[in-house]
C-alpha atoms as a PDB file:
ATOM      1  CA  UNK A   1       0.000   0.000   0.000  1.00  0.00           C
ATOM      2  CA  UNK A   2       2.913   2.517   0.751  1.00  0.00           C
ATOM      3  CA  UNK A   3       3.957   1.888  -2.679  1.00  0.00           C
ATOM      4  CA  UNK A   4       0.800   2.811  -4.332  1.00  0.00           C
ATOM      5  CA  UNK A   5       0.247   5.937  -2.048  1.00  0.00           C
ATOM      6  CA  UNK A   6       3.795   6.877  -3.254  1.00  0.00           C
ATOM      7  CA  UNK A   7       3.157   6.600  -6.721  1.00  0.00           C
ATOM      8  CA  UNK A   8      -0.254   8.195  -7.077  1.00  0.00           C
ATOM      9  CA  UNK A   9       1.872  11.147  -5.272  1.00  0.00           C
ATOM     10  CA  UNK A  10       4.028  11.716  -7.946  1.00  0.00           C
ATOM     11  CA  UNK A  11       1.247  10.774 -10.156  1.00  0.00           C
ATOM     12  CA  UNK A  12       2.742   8.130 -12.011  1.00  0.00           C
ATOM     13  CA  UNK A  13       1.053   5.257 -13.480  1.00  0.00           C
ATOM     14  CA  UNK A  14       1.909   1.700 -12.828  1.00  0.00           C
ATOM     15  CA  UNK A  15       3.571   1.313 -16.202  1.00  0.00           C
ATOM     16  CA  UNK A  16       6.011   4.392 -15.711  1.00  0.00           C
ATOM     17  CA  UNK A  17       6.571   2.659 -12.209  1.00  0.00           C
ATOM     18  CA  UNK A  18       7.706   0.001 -14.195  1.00  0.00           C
ATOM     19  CA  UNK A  19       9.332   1.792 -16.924  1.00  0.00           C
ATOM     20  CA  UNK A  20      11.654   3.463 -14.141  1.00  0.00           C
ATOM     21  CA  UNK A  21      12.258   0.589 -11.736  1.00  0.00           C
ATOM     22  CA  UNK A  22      12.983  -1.682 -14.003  1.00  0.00           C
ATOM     23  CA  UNK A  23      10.131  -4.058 -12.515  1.00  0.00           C
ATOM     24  CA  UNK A  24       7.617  -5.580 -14.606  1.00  0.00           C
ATOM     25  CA  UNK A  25       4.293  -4.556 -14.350  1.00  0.00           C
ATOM     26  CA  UNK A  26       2.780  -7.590 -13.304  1.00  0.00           C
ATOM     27  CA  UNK A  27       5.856  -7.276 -10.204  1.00  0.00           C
ATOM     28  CA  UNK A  28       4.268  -3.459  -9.179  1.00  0.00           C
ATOM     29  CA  UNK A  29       0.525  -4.450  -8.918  1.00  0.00           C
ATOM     30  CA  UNK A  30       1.683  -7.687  -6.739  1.00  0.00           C
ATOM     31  CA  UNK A  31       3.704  -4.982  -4.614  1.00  0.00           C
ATOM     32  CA  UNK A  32       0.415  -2.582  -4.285  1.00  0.00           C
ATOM     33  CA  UNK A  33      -1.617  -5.648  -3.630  1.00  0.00           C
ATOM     34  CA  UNK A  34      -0.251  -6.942  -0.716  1.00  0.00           C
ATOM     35  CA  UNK A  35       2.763  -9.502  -1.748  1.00  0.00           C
ATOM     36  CA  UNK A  36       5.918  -8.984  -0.480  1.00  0.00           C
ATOM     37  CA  UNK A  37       8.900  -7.606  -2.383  1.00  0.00           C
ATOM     38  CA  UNK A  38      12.217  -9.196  -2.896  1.00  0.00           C
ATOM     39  CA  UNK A  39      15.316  -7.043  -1.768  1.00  0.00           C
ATOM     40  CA  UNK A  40      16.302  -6.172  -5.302  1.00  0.00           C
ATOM     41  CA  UNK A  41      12.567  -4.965  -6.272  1.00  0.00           C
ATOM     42  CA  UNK A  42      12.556  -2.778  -2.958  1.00  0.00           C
ATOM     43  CA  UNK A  43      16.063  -1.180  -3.693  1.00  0.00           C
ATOM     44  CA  UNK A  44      14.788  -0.484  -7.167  1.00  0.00           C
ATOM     45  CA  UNK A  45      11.503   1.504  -5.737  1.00  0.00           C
ATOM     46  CA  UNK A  46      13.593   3.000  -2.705  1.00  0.00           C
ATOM     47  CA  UNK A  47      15.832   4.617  -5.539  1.00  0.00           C
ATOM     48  CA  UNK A  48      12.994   6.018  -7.432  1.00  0.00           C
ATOM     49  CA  UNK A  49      10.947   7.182  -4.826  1.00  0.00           C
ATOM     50  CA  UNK A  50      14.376   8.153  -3.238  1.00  0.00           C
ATOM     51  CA  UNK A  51      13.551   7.299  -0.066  1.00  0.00           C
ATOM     52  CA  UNK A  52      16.119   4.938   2.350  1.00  0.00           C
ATOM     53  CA  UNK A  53      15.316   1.423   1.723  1.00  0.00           C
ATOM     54  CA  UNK A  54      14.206   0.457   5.289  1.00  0.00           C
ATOM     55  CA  UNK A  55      11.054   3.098   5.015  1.00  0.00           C
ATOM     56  CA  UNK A  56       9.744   0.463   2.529  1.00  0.00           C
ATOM     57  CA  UNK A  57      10.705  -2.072   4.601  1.00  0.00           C
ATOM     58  CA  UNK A  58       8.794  -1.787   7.702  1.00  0.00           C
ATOM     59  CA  UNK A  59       5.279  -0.920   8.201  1.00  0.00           C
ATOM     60  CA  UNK A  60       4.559   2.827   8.279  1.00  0.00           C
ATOM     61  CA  UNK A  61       4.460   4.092  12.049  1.00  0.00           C
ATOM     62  CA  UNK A  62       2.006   6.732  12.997  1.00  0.00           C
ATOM     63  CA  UNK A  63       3.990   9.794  12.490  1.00  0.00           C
ATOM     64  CA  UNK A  64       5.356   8.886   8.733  1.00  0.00           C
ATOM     65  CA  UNK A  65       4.373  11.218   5.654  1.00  0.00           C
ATOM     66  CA  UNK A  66       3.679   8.047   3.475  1.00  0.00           C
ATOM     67  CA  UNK A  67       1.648   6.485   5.879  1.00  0.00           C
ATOM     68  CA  UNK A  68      -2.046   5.183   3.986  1.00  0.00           C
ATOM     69  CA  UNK A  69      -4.623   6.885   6.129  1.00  0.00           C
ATOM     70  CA  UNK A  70      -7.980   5.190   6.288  1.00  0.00           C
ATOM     71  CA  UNK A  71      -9.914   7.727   3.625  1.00  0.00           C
ATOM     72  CA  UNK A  72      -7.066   6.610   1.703  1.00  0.00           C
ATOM     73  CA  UNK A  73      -7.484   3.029   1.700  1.00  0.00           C
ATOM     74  CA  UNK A  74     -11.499   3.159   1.252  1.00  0.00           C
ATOM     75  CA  UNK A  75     -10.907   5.323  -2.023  1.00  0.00           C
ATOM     76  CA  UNK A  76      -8.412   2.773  -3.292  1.00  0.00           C
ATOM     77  CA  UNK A  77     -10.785   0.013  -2.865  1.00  0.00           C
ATOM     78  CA  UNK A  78     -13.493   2.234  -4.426  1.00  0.00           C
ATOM     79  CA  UNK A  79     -11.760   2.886  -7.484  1.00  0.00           C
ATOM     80  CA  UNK A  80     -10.709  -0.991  -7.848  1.00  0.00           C
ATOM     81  CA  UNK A  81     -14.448  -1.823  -7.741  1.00  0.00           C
ATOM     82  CA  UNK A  82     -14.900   0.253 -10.223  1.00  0.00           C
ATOM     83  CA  UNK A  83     -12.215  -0.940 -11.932  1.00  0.00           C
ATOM     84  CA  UNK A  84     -13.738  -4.469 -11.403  1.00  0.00           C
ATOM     85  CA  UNK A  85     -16.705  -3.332 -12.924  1.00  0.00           C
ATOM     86  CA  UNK A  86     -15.420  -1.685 -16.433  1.00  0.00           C
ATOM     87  CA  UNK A  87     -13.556  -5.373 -17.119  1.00  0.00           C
ATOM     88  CA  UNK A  88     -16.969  -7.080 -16.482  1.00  0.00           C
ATOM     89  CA  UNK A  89     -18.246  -4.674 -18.860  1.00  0.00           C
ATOM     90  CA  UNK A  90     -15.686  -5.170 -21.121  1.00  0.00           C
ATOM     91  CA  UNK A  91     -16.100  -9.316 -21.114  1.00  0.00           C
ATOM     92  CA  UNK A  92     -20.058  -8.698 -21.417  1.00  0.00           C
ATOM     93  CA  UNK A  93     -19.701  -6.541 -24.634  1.00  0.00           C
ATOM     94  CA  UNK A  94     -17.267  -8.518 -26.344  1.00  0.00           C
ATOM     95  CA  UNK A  95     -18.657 -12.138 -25.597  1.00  0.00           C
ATOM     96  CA  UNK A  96     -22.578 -11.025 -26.200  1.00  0.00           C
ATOM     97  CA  UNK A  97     -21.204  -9.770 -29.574  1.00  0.00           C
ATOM     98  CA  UNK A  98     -19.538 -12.827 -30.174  1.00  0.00           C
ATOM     99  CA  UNK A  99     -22.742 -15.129 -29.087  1.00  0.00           C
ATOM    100  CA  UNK A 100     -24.942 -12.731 -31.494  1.00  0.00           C
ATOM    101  CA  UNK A 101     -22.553 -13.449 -34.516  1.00  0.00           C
ATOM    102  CA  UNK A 102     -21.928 -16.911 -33.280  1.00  0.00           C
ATOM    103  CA  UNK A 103     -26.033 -17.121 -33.497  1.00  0.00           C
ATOM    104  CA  UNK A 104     -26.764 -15.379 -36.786  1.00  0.00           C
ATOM    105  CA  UNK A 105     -24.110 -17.300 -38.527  1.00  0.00           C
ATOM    106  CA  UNK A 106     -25.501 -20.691 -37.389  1.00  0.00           C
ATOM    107  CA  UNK A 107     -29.546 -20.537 -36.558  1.00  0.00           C
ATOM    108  CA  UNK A 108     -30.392 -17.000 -37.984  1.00  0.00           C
ATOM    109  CA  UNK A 109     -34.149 -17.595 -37.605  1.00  0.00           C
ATOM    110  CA  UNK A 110     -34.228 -17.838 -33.912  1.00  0.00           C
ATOM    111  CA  UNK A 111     -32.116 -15.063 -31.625  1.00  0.00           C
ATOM    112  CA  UNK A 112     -31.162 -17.619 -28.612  1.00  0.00           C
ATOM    113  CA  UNK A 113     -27.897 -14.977 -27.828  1.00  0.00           C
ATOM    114  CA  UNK A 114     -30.676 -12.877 -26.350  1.00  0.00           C
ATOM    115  CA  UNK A 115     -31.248 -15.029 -23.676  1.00  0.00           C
ATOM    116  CA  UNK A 116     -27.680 -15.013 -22.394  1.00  0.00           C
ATOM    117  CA  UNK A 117     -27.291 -11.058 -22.858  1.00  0.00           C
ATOM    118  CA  UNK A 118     -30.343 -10.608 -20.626  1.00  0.00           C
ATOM    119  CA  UNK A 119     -29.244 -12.933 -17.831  1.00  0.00           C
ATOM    120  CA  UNK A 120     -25.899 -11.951 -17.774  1.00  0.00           C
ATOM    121  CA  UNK A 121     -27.192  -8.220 -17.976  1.00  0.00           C
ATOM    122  CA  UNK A 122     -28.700  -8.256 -14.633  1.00  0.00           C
ATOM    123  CA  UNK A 123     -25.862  -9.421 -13.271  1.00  0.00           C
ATOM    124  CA  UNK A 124     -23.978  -6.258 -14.869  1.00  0.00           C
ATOM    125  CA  UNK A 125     -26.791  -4.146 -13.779  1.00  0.00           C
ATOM    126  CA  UNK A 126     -26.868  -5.106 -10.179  1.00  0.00           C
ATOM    127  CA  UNK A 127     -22.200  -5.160 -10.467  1.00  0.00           C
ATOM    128  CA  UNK A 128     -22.789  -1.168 -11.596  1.00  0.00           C
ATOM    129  CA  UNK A 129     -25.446  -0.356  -8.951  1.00  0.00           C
ATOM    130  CA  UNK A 130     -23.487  -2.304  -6.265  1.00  0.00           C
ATOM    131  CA  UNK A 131     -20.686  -0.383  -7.541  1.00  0.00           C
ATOM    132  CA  UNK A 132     -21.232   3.447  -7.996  1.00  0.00           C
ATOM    133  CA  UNK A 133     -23.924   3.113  -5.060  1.00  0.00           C
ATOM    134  CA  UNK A 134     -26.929   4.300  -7.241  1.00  0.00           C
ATOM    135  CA  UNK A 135     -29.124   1.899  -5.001  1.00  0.00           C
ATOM    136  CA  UNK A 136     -27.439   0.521  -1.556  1.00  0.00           C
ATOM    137  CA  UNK A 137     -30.448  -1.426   0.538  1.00  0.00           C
ATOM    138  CA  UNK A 138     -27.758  -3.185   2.698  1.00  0.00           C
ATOM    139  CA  UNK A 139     -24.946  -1.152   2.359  1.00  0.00           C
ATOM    140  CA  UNK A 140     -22.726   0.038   5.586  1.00  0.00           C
ATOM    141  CA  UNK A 141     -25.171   3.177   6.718  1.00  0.00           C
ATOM    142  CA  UNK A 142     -28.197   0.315   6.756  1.00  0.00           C
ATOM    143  CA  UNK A 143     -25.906  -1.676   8.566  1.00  0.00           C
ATOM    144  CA  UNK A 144     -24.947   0.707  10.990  1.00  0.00           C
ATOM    145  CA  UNK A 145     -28.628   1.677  11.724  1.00  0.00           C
ATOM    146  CA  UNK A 146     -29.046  -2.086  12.207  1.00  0.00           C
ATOM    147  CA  UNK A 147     -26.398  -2.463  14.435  1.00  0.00           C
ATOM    148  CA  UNK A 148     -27.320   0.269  16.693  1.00  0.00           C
ATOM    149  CA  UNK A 149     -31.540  -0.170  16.643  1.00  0.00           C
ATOM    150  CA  UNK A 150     -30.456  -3.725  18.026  1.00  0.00           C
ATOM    151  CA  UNK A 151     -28.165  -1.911  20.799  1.00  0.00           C
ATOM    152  CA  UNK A 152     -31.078   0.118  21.826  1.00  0.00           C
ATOM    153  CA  UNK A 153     -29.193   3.633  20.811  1.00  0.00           C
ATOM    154  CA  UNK A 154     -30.445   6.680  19.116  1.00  0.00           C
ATOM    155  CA  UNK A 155     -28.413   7.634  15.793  1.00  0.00           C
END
């Protein structure tokens, strides 16, 4: 995570990570996602971010300037849902596409491919509301008012 926060601070994107590093791609998003670096990858990003080698090392204490606060690590996770969500888009487009030719080419008189696109639609439908919170039943503020009806405490 201290990697990420230091790259989005210089505004860099994972590929010019890579491209100054040395790293491969793949090696800087299994950094920012939680796997642990060899020596030679962290002495790599140390010299980039030029910071000493053992601030990388060690977890963050309270008092650091590259510490990931909280707000931090909620947007991060926000904008890999959404993320998450664009590729599922992605895969629906091109495989319903694909189904549609697959289905005019072979049985043009019947459209089966529109079965598929609508099931798999709803999923997509429900993966975008879940995602930019358009419609949140059970989302954390239900789940707080839950939690604290059940306590017996006012809000």
């Amino acid at each position: 995570m201290i990697v990420k926060k230091l790259r989005l601070q210089r505004a860099w994107s994972q590929e010019q990570l890579s491209e100054l590093t040395g790293l491969s791609i793949r090696t800087i998003q299994r950094i920012e996602g939680g796997q642990k670096p060899s020596l030679e990858s962290l002495k790599a990003l140390a010299a980039v971010f030029e910071i000493e080698l053992s601030d990388l090392q060690m977890e963050p204490d309270m008092n650091s300037n590259i510490r990931v606060t909280e707000d931090e690590q909620k947007v991060f996770k926000q904008v890999q849902a959404i993320k998450g969500f664009y590729s599922h888009l992605t895969s629906y487009v091109l495989v319903i596409c694909m189904l549609f030719v697959i289905n005019l080419v072979t049985h043009p008189e019947y459209i089966w491919a529109f079965w598929p696109a609508l099931g798999w639609g709803i999923g997509l439908a429900s993966h975008g509301l879940r995602v930019f919170d358009v419609i949140n039943f059970f989302g954390p503020q239900w789940e707080k008012k839950q939690i604290e009806k059940r306590l017996g405490r006012k809000l």
